[in-house]
C-alpha atoms as a PDB file:
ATOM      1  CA  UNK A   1      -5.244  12.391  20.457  1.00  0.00           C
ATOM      2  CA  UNK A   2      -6.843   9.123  20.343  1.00  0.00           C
ATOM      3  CA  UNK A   3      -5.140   6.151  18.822  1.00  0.00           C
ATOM      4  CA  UNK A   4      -7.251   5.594  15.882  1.00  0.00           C
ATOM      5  CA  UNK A   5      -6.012   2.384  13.576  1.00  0.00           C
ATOM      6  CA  UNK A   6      -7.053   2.817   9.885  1.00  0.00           C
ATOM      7  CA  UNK A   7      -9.627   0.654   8.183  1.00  0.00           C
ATOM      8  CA  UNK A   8      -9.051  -3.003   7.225  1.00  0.00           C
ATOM      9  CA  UNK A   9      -9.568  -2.466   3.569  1.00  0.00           C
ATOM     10  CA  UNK A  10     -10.584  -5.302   0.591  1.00  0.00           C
ATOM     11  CA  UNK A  11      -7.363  -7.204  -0.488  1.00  0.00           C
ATOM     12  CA  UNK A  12      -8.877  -7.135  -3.882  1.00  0.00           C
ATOM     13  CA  UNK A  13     -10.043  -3.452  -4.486  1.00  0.00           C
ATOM     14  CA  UNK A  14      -8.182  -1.609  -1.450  1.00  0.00           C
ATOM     15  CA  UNK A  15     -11.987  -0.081  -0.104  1.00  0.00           C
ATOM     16  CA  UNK A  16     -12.349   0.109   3.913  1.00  0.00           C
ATOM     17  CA  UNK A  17     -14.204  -3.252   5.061  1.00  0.00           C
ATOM     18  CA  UNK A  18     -16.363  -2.946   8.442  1.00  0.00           C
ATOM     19  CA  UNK A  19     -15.393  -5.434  10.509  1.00  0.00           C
ATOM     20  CA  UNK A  20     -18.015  -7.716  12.212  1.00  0.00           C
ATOM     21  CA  UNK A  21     -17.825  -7.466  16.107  1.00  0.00           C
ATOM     22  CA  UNK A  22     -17.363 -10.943  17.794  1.00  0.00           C
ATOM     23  CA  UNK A  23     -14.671 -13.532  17.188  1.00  0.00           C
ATOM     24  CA  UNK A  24     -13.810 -14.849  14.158  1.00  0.00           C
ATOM     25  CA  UNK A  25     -10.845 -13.822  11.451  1.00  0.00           C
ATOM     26  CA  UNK A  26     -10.914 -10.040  10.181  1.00  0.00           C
ATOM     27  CA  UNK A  27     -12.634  -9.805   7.061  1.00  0.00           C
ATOM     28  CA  UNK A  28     -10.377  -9.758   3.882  1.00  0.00           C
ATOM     29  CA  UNK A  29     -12.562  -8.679   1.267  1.00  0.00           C
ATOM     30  CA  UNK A  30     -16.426  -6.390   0.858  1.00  0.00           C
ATOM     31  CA  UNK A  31     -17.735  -9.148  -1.110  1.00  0.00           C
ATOM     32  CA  UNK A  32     -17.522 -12.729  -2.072  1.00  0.00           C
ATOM     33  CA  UNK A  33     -17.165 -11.944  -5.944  1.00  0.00           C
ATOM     34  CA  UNK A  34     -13.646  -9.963  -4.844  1.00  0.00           C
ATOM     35  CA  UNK A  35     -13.075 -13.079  -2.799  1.00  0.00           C
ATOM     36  CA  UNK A  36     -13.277 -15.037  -5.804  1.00  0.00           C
ATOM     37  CA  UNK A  37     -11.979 -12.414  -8.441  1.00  0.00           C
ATOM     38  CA  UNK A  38      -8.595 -13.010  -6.008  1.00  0.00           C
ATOM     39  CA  UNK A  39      -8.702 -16.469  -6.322  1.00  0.00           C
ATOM     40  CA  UNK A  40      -8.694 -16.553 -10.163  1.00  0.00           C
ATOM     41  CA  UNK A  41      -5.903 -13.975 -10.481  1.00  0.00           C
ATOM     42  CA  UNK A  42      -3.812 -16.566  -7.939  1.00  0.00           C
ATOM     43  CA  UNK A  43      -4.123 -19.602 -10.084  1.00  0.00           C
ATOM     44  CA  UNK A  44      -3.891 -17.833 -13.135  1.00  0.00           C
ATOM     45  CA  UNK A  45      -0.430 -16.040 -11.648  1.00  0.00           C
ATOM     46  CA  UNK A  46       0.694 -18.952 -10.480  1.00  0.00           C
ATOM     47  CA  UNK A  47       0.106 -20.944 -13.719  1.00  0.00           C
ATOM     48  CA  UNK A  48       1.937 -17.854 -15.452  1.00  0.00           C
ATOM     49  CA  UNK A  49       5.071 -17.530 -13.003  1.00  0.00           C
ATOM     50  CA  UNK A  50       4.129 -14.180 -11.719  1.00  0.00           C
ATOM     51  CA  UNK A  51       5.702 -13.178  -8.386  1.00  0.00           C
ATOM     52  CA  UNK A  52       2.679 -12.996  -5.295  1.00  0.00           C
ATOM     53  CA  UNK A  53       4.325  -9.205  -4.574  1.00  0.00           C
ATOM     54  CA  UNK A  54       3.622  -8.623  -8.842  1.00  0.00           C
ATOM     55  CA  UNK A  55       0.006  -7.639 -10.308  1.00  0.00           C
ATOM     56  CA  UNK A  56      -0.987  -7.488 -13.802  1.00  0.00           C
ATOM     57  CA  UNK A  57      -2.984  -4.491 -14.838  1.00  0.00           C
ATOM     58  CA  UNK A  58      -4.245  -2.911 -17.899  1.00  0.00           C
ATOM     59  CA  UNK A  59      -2.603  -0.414 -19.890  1.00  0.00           C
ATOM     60  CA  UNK A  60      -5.950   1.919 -19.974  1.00  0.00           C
ATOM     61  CA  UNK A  61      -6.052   1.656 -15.967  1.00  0.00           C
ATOM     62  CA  UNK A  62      -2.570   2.407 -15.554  1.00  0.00           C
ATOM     63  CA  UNK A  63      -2.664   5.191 -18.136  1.00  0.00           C
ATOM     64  CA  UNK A  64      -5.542   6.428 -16.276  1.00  0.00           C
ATOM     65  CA  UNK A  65      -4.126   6.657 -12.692  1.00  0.00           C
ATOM     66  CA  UNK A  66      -0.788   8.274 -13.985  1.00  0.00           C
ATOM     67  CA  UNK A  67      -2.492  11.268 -15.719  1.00  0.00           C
ATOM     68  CA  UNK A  68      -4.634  12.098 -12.428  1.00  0.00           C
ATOM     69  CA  UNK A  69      -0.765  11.830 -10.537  1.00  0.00           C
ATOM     70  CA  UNK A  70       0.320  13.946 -13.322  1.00  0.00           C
ATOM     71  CA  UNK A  71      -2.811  16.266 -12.481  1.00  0.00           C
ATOM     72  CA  UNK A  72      -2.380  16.509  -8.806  1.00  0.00           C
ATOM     73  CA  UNK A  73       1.859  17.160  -9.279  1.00  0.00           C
ATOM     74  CA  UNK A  74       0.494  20.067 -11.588  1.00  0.00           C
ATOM     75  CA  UNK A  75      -1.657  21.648  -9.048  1.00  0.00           C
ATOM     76  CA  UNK A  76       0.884  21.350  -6.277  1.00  0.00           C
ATOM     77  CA  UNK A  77       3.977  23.240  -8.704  1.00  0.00           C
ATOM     78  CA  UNK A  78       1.013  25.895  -9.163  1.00  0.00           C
ATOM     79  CA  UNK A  79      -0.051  26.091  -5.576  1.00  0.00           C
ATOM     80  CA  UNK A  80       3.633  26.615  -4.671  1.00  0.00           C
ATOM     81  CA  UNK A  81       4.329  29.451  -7.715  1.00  0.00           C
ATOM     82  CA  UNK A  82       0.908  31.190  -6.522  1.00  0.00           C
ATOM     83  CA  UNK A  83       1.800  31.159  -2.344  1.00  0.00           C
ATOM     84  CA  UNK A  84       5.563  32.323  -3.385  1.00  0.00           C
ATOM     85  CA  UNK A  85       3.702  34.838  -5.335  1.00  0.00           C
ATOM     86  CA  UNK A  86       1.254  36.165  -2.697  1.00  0.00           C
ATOM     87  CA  UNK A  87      -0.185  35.364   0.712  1.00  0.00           C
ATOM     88  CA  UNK A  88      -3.106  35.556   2.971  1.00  0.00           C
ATOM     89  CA  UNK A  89      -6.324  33.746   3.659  1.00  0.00           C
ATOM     90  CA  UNK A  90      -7.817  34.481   0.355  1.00  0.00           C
ATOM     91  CA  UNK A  91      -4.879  33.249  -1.208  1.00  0.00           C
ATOM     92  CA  UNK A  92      -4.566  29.692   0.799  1.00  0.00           C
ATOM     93  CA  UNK A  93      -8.188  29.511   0.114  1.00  0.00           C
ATOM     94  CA  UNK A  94      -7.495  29.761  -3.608  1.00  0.00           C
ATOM     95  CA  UNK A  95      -4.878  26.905  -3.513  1.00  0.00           C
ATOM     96  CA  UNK A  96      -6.751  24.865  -1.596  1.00  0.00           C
ATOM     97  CA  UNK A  97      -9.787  25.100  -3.833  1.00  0.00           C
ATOM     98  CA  UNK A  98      -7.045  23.978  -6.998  1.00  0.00           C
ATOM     99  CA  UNK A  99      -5.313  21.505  -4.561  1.00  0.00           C
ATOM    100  CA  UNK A 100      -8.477  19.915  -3.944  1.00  0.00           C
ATOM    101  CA  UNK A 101     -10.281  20.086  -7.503  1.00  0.00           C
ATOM    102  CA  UNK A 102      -7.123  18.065  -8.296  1.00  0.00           C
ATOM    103  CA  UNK A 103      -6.797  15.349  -5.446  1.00  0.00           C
ATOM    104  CA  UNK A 104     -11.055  14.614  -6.018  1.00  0.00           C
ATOM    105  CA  UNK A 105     -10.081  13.016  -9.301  1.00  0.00           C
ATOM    106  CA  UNK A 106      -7.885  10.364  -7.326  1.00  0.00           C
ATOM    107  CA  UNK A 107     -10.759   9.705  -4.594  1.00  0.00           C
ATOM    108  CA  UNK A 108     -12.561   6.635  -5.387  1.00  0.00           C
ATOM    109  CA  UNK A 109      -9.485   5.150  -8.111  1.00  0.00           C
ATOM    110  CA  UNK A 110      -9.256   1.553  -7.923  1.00  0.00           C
ATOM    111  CA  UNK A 111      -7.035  -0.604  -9.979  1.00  0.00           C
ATOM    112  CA  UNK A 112      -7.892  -4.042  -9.970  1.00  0.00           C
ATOM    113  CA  UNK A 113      -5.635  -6.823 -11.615  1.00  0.00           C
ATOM    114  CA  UNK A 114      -6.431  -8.536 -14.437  1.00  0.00           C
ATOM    115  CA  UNK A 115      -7.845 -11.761 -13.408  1.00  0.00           C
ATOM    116  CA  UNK A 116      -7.520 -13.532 -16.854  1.00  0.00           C
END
């Protein structure tokens, strides 16, 4: 198996950057507005005594992210009930149809911090 690093991805919205070939320093965010969105939510942390390893989010975002967890914990506890149940491919197939309705909400979540 090849050794295959994973993406560089945006400090400000975790999304895989391409990296420009050449020299130069790896790219650290997709866009120049994340670039600056960063930059505001340093001063403003720093002028507000929040720790660098701390981010402030919003409630709704938060709330958000925790009921797709909640969603994806759900449809594991039923994928392992149904395979303790009953086996074979057309039962795998089943909980990995459920499994995956489940883990599609997650794809594509981003939290950012709030910047102000």
């Amino acid at each position: 198996m090849g050794d295959v690093s994973p993406p560089e991805r945006c400090d400000w919205c975790h999304q895989p950057i391409a990296q420009r070939p050449g020299a130069g320093r790896p790219r650290r965010f997709c866009s120049q507005a994340h670039r600056q969105r960063a930059y505001e939510a340093r001063r403003w942390a720093d002028a507000h005594d929040v720790p660098a390893d701390q981010s402030i989010v919003s409630a709704t975002d938060l709330a958000v992210l925790g009921d797709r967890i909640y969603r994806l914990e759900a449809a594991v506890e039923d994928v392992r009930a149904d395979l303790a149940a009953s086996s074979g491919p057309v039962a795998y197939r089943s909980a990995f149809d459920h499994l995956l309705e489940a883990v599609e909400d997650l794809v594509g979540t981003a939290i950012e911090p709030v910047s102000r």
